[in-house]
Structure formats: C-alpha cells, structure tokens
Protein backbone atom coordinates (compact mmCIF):
# COMPACT_ATOMS: atom_id res chain seq x y z
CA UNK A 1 75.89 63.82 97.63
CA UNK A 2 74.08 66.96 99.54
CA UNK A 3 77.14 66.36 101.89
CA UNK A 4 79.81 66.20 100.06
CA UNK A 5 79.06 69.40 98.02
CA UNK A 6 78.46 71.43 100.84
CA UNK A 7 82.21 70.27 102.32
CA UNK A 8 83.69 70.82 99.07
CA UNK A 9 82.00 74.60 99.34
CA UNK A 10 83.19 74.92 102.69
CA UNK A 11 86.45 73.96 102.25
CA UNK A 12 86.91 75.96 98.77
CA UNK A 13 85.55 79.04 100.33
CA UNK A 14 87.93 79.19 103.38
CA UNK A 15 90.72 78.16 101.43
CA UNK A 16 90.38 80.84 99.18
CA UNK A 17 89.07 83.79 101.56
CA UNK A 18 92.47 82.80 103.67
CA UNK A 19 94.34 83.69 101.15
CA UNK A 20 92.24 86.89 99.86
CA UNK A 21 92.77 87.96 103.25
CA UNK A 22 96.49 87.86 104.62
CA UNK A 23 96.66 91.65 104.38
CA UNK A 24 93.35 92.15 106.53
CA UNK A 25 93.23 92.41 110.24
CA UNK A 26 90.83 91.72 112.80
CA UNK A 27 87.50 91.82 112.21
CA UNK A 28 87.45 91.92 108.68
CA UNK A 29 89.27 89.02 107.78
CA UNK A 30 87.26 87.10 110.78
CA UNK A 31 83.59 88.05 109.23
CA UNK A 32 85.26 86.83 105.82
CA UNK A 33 86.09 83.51 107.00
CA UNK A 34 82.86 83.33 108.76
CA UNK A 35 80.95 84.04 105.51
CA UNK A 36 81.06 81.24 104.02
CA UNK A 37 79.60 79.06 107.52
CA UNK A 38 76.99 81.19 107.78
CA UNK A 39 75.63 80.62 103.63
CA UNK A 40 76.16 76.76 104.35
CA UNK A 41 72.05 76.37 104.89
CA UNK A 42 71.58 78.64 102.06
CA UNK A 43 73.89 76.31 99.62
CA UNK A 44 72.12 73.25 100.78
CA UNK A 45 68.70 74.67 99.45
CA UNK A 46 69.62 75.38 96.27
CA UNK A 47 70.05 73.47 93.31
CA UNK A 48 73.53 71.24 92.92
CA UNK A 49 74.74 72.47 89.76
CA UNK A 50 74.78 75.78 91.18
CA UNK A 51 76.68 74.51 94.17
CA UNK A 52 79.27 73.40 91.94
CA UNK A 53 79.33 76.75 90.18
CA UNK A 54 79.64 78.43 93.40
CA UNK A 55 82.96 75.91 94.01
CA UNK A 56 84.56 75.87 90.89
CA UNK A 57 84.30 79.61 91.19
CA UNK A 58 85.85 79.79 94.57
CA UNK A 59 88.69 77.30 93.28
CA UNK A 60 89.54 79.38 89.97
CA UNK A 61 89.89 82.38 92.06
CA UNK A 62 92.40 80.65 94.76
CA UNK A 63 94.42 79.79 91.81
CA UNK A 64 94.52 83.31 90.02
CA UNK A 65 95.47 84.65 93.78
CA UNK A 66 98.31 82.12 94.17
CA UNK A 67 99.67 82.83 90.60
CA UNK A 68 99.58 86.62 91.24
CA UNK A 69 101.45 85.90 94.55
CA UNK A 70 104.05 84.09 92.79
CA UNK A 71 104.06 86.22 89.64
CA UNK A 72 103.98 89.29 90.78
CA UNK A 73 106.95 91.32 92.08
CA UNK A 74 107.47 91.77 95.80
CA UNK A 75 106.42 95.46 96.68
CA UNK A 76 109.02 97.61 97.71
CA UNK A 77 109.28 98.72 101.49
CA UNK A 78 109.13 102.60 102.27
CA UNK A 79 108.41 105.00 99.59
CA UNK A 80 110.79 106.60 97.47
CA UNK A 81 110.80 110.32 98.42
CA UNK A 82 111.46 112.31 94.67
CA UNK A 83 114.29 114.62 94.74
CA UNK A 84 113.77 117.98 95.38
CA UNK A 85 113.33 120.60 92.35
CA UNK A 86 116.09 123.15 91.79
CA UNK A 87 115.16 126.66 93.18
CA UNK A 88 114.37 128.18 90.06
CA UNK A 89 112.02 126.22 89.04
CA UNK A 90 110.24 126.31 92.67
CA UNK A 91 107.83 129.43 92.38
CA UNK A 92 106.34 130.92 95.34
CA UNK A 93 102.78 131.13 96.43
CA UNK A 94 101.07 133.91 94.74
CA UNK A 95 99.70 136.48 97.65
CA UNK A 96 96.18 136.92 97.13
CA UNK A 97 95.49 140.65 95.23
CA UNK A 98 93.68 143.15 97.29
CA UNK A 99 90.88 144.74 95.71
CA UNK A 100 90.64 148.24 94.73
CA UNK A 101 88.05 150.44 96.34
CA UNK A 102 85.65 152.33 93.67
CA UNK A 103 85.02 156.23 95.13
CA UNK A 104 81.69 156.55 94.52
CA UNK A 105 79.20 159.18 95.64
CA UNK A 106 77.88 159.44 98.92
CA UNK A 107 73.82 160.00 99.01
C-alpha cells in the first residue's frame, strides 16, 4: 500500500510541476521536477491519509492549470505601443528654480 501511494505522489507531483513549469528554463524548472524525488523518503514516513492529501492536492491543482490553459485567452505577442499625445497637451520638464541669494551683513 506504502508503494503504491508513494507512486501515485510521484507521478501526481511531476505531472503537475511539468505543467506549472513550461514557461521556466533551466535550472528552475529542473530543481522543480526534482522536488518531488527528493521528499519521496519524507512521504513514506508520514502518515497515509496525509499522503493522499498531499496527492489529491497535487491532482486538483493539475486540473485548475489545464482549465486555465484552455480557458484562458492566448496572450498577445509584442506590446501595444499607446499613441503618442498631441503637443499641447505634452508639457515640458520644469527647469529647476535657482535660489535667491539673501545680502546679509558681513562680520
């Protein structure tokens, strides 16, 4: 039974950090997929009930990212640049005012 709960979390957990991670490169998404191999021993010492927290939790969350994939709209390429303001309405930087000396008496 040990077994076959600690596959399931395996399996659950990969699944689903593969696809948290399709925009990461490199490292990042390689110590995410290694995550979950190196909490195998500490699944296995705890109690099963919280194993099968730990996978229905994983699952639930690799559906809600596949729904959002499909759901939500694809994100457009480049940005939009906004269109430039008429001149008029375009104020120039203000120069910095110079201070005016005080003439004070000389000790």
């Amino acid at each position: 039974m040990l077994v076959a709960l600690v596959t399931a979390y395996l399996l659950s957990q990969i699944t689903s950090s593969l696809v948290a991670t399709r925009g990461l490169k490199g490292g990042q998404r390689g110590l995410m997929l290694a995550l979950p191999l190196l909490f195998v021993g500490i699944v296995a010492r705890f109690p099963a009930g919280l194993a099968v927290y730990w996978i229905t939790t994983s699952l639930w969350s690799l559906g809600q990212q596949l729904c959002l994939r499909r759901m939500a709209p694809a994100l457009p390429g480049p940005a939009v640049v906004a269109a430039p303001l008429p001149n008029e309405l375009v104020s120039e930087p203000s120069q910095p005012r110079k201070r005016k000396r005080k003439r004070g008496r000389r000790r």
